[in-house]
PDB file of N, CA and C in Angstrom:
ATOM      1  N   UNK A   1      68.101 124.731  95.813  1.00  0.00           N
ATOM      2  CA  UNK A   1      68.452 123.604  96.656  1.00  0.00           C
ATOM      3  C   UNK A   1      69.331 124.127  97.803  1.00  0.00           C
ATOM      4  N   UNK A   2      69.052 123.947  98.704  1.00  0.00           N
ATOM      5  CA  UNK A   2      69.908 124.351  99.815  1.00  0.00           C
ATOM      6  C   UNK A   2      70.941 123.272 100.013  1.00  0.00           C
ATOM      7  N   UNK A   3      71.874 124.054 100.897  1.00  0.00           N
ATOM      8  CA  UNK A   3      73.736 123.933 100.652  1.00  0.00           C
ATOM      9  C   UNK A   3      73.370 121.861 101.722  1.00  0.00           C
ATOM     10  N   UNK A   4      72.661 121.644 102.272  1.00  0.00           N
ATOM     11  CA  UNK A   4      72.594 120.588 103.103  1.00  0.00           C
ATOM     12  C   UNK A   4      72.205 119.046 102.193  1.00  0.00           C
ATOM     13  N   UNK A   5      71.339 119.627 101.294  1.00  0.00           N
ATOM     14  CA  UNK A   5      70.700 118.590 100.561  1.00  0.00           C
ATOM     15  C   UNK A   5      71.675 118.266  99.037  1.00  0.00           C
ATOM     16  N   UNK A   6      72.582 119.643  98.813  1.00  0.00           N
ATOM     17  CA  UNK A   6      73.501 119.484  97.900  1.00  0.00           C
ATOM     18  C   UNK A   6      74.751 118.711  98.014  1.00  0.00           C
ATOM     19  N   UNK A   7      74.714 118.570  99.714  1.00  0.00           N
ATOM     20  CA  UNK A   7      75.763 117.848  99.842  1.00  0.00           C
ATOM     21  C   UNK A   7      75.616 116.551  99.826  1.00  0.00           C
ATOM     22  N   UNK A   8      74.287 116.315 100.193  1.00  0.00           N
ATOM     23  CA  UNK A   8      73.669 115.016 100.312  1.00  0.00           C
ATOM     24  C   UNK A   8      73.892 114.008  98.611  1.00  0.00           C
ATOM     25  N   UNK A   9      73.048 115.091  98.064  1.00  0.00           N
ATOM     26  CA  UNK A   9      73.379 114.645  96.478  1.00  0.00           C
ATOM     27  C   UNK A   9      74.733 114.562  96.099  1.00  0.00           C
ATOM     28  N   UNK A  10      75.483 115.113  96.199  1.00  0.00           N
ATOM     29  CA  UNK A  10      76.967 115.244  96.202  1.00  0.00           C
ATOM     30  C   UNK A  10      77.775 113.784  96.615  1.00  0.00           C
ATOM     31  N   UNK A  11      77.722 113.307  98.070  1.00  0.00           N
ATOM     32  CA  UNK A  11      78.026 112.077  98.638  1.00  0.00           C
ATOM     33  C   UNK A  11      77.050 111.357  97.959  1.00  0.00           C
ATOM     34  N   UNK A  12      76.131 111.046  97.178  1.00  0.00           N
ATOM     35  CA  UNK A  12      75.255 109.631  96.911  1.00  0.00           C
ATOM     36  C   UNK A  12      76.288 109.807  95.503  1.00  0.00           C
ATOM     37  N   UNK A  13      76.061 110.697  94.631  1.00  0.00           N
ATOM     38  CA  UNK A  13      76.808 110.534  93.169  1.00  0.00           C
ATOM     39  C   UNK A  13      78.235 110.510  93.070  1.00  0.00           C
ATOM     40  N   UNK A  14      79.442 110.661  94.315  1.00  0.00           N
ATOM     41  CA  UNK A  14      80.161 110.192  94.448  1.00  0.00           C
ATOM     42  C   UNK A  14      80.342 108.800  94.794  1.00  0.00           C
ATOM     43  N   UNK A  15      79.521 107.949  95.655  1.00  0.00           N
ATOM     44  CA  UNK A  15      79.657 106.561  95.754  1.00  0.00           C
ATOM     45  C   UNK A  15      79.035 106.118  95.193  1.00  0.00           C
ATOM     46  N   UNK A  16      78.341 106.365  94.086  1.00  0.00           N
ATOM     47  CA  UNK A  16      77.876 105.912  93.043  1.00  0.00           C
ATOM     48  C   UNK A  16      78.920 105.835  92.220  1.00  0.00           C
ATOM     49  N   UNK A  17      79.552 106.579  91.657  1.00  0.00           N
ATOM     50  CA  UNK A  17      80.795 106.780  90.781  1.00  0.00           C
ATOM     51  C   UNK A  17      82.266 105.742  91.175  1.00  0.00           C
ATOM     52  N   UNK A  18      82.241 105.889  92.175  1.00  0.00           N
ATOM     53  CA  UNK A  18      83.147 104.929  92.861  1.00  0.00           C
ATOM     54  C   UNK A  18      82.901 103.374  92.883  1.00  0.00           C
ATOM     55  N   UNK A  19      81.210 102.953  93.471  1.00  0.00           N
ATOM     56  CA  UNK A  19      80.827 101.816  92.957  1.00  0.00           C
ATOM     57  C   UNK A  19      80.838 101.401  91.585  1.00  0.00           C
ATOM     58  N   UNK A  20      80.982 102.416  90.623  1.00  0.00           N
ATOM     59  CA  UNK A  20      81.058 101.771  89.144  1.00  0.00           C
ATOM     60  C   UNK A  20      82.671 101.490  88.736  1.00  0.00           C
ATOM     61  N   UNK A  21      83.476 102.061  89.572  1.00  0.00           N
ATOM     62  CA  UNK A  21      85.091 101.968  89.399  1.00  0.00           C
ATOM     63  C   UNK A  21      85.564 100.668  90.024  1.00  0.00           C
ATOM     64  N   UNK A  22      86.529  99.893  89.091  1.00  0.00           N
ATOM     65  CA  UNK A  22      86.937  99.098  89.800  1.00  0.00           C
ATOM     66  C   UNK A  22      88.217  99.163  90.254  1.00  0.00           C
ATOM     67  N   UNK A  23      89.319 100.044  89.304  1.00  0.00           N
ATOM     68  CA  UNK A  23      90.545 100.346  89.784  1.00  0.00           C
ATOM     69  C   UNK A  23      90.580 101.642  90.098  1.00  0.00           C
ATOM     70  N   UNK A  24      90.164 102.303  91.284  1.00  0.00           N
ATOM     71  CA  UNK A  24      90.077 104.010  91.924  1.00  0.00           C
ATOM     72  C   UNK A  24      91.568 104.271  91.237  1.00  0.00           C
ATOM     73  N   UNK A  25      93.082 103.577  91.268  1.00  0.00           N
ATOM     74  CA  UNK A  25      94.136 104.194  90.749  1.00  0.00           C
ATOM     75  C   UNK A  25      93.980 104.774  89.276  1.00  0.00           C
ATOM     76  N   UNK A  26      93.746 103.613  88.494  1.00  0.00           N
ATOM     77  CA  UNK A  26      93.759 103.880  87.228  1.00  0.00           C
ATOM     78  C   UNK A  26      93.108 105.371  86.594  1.00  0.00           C
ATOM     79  N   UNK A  27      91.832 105.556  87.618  1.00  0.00           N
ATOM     80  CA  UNK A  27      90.852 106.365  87.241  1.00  0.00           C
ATOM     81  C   UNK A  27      91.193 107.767  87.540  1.00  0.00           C
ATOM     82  N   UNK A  28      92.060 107.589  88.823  1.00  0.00           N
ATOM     83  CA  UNK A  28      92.882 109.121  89.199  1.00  0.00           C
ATOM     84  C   UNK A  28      94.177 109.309  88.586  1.00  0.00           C
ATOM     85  N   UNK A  29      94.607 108.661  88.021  1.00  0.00           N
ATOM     86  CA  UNK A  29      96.142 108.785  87.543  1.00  0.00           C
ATOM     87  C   UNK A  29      96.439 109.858  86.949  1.00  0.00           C
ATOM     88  N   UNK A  30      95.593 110.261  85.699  1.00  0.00           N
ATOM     89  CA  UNK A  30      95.752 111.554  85.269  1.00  0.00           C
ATOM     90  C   UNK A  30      95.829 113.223  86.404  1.00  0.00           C
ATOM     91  N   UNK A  31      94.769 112.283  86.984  1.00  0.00           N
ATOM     92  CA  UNK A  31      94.901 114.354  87.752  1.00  0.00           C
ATOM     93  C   UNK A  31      96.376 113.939  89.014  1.00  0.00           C
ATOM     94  N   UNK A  32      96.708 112.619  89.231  1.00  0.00           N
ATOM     95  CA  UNK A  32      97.881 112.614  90.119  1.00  0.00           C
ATOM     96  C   UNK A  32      99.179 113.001  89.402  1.00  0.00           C
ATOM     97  N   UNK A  33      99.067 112.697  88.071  1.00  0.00           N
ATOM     98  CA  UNK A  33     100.102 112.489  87.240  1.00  0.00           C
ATOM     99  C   UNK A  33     100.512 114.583  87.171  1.00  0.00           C
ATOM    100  N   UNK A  34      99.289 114.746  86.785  1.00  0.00           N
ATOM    101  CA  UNK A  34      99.505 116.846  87.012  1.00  0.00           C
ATOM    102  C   UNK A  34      99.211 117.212  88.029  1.00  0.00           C
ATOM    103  N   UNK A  35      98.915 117.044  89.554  1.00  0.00           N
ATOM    104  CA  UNK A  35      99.904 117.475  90.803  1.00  0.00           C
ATOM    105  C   UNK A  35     101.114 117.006  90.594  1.00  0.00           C
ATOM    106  N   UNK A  36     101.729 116.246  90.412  1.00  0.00           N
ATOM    107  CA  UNK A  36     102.898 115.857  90.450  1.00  0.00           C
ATOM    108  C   UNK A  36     104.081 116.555  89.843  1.00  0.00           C
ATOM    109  N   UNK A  37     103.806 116.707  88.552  1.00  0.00           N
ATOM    110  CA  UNK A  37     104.241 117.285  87.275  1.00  0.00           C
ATOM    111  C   UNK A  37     104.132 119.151  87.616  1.00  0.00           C
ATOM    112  N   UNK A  38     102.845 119.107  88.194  1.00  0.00           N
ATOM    113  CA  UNK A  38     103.353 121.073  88.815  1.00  0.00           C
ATOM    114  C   UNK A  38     104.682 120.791  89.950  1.00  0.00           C
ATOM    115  N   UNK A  39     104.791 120.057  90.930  1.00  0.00           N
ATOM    116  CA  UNK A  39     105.914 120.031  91.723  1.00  0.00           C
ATOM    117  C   UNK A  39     107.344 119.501  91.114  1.00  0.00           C
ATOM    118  N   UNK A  40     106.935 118.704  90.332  1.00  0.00           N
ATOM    119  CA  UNK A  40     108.766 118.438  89.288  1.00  0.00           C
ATOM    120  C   UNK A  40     108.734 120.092  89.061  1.00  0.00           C
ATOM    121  N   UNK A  41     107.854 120.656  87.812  1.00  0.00           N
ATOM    122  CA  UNK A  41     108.263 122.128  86.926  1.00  0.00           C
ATOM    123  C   UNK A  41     108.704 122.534  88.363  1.00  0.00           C
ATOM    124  N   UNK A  42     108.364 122.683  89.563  1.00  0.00           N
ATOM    125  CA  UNK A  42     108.892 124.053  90.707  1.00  0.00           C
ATOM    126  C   UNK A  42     110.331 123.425  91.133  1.00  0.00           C
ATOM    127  N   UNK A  43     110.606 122.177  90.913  1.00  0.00           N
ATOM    128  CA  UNK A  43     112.148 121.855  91.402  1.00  0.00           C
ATOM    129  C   UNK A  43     112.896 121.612  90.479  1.00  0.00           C
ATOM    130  N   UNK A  44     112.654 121.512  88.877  1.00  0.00           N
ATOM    131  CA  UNK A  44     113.237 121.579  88.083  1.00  0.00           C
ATOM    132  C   UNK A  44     113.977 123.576  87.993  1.00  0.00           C
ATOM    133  N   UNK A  45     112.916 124.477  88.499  1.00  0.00           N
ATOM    134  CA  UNK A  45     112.929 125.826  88.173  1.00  0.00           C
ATOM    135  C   UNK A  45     113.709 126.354  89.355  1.00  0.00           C
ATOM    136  N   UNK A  46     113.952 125.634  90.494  1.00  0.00           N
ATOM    137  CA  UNK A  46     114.475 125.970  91.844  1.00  0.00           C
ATOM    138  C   UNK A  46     116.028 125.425  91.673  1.00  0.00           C
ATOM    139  N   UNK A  47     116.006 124.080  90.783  1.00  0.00           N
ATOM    140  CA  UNK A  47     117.440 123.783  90.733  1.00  0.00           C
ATOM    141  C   UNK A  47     117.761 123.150  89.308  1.00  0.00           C
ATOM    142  N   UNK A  48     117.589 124.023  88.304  1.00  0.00           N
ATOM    143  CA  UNK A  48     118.100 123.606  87.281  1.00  0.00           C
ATOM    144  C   UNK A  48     118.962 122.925  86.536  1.00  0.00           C
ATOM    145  N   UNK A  49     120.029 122.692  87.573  1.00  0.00           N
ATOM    146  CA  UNK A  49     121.430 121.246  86.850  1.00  0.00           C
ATOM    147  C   UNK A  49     121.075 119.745  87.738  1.00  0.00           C
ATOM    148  N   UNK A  50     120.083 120.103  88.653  1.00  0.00           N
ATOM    149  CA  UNK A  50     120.136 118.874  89.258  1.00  0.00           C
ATOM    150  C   UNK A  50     119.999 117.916  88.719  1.00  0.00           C
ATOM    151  N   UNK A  51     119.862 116.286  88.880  1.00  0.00           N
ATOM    152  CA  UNK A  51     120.010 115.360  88.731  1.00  0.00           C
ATOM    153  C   UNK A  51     118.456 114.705  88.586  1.00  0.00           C
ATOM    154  N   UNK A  52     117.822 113.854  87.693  1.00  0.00           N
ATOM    155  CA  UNK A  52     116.917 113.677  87.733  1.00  0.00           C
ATOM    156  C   UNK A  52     116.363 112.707  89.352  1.00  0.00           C
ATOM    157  N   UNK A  53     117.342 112.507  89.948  1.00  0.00           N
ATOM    158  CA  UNK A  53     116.534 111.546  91.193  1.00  0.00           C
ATOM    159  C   UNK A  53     116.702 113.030  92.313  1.00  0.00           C
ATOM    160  N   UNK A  54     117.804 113.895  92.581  1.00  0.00           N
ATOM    161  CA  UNK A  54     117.502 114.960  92.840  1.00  0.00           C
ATOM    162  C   UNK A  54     116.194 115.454  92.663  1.00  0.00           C
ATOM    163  N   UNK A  55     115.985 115.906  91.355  1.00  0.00           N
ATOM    164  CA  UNK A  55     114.482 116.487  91.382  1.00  0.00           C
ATOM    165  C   UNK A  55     113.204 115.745  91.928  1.00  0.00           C
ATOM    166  N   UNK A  56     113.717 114.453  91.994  1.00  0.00           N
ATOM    167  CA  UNK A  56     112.603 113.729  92.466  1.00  0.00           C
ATOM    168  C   UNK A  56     112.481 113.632  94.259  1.00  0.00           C
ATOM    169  N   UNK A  57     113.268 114.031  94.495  1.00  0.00           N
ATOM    170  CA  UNK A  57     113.563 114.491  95.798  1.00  0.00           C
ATOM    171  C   UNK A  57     113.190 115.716  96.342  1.00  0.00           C
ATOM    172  N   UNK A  58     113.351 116.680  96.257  1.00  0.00           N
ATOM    173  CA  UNK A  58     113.294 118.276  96.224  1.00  0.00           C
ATOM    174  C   UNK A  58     111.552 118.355  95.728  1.00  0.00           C
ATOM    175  N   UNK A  59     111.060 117.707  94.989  1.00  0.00           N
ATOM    176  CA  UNK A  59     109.617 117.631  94.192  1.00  0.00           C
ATOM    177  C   UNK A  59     109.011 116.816  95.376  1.00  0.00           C
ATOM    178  N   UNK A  60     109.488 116.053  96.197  1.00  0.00           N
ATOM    179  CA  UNK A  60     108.745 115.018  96.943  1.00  0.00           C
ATOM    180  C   UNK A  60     108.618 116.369  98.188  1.00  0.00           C
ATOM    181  N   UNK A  61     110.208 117.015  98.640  1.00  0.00           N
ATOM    182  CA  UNK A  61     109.661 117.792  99.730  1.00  0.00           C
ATOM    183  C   UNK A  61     108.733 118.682  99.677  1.00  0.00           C
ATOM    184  N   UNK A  62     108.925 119.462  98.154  1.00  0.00           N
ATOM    185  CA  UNK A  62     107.859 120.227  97.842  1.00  0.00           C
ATOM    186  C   UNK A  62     106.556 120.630  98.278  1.00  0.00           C
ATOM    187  N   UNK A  63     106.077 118.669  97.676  1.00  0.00           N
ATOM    188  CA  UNK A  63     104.710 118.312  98.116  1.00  0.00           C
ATOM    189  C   UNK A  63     104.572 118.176  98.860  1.00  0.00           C
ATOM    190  N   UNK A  64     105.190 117.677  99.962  1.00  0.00           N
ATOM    191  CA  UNK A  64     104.812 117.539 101.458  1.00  0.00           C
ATOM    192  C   UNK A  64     104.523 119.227 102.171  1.00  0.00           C
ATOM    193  N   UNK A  65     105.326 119.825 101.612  1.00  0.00           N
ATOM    194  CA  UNK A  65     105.097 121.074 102.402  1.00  0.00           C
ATOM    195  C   UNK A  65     103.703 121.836 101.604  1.00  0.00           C
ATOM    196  N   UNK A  66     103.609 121.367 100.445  1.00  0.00           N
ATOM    197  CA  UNK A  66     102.291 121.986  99.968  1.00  0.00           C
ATOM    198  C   UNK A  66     100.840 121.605 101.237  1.00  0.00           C
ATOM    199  N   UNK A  67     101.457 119.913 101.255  1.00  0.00           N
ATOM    200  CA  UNK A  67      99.685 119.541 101.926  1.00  0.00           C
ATOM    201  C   UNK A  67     100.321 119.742 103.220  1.00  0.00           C
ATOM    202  N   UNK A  68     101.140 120.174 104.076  1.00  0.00           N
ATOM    203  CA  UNK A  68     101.772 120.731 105.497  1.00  0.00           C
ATOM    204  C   UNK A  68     100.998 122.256 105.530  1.00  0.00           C
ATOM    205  N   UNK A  69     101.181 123.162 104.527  1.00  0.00           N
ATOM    206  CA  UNK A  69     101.065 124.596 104.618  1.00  0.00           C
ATOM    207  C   UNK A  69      99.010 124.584 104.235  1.00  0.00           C
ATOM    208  N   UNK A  70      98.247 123.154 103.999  1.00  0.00           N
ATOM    209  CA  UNK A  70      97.023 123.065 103.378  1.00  0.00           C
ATOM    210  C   UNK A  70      96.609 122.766 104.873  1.00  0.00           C
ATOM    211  N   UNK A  71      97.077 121.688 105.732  1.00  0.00           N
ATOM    212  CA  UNK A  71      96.480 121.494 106.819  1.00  0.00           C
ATOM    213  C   UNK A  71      96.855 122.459 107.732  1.00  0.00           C
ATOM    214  N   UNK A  72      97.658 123.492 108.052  1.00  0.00           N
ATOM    215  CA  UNK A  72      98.253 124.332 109.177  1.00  0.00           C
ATOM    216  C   UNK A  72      96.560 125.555 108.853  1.00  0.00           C
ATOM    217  N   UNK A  73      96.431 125.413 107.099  1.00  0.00           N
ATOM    218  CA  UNK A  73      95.309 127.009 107.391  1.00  0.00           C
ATOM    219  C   UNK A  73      94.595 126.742 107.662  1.00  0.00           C
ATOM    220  N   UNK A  74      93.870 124.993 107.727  1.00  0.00           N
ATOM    221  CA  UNK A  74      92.590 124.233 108.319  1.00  0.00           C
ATOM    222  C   UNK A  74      92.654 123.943 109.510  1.00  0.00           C
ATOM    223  N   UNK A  75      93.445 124.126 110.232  1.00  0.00           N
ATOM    224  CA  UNK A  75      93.622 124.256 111.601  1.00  0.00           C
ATOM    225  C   UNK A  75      93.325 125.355 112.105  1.00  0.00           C
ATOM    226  N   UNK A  76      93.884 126.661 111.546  1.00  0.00           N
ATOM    227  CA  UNK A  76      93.903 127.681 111.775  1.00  0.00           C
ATOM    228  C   UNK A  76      92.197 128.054 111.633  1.00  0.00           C
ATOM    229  N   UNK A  77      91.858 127.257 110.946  1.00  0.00           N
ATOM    230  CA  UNK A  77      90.429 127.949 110.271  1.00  0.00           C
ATOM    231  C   UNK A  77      89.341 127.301 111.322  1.00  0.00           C
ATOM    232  N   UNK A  78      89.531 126.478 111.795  1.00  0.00           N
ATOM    233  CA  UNK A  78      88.842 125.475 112.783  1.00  0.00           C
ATOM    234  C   UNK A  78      88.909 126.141 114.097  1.00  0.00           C
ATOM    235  N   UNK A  79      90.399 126.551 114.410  1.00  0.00           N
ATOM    236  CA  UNK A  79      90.694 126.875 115.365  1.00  0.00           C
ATOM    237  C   UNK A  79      89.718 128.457 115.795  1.00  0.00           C
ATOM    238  N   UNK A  80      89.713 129.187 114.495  1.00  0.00           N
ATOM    239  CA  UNK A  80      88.866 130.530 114.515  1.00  0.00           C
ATOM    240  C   UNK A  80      87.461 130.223 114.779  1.00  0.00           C
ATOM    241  N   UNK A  81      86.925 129.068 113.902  1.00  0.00           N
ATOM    242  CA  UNK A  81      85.577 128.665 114.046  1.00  0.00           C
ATOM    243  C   UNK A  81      85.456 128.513 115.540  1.00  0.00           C
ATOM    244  N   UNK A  82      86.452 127.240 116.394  1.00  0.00           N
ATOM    245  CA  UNK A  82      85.901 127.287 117.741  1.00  0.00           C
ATOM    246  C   UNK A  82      85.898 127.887 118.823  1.00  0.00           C
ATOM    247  N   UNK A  83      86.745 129.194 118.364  1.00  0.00           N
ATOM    248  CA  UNK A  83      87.038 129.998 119.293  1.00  0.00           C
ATOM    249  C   UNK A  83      85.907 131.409 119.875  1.00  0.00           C
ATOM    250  N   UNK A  84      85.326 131.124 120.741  1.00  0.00           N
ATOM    251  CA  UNK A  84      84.185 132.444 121.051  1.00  0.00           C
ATOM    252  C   UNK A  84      84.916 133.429 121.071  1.00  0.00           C
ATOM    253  N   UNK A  85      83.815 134.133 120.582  1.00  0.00           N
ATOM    254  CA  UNK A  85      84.233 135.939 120.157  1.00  0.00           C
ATOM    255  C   UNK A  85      84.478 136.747 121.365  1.00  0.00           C
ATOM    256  N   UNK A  86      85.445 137.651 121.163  1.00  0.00           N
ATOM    257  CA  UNK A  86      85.684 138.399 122.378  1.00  0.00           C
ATOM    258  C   UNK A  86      84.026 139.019 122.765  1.00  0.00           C
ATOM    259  N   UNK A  87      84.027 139.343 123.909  1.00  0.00           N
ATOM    260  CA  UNK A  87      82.892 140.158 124.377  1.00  0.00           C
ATOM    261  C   UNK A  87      82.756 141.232 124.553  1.00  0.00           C
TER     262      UNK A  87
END
């Protein structure tokens, strides 16, 4: 199957899956619940006496800089894609 038609199949059995969901939260909670839970363990391990609303703080910047440092290499990667090759 080529990579075009896989994607095709890909997007129909995702909104298929989605049309059978009625609460999208409920259904992701688990995999949100462990992103989450890897960024507490890194600010629990960065500041060990802190305070539990502390960690919830320090865990929030965390994540932001995780999906900050996710979009800067997709930029970067876009940016390579549109850029013509030296000659």
């Amino acid at each position: 199957m080529d990579p075009q038609m896989r994607t095709l199949r890909a997007r129909l059995g995702a909104h298929a899956m989605w049309a059978n969901t009625v609460d999208p939260a409920s259904r992701t909670a688990k995999a949100r619940a462990a992103a989450n839970g890897r960024f507490e363990r890194e600010a629990r391990a960065k500041h060990p006496d802190a305070t539990d609303e502390q960690i919830a703080r320090v865990a929030g910047h965390l994540k932001s800089a995780y999906f900050q440092r996710l979009a800067l290499a997709s930029a970067k990667s876009r940016r390579a894609k549109n850029t013509p090759a030296a000659a």
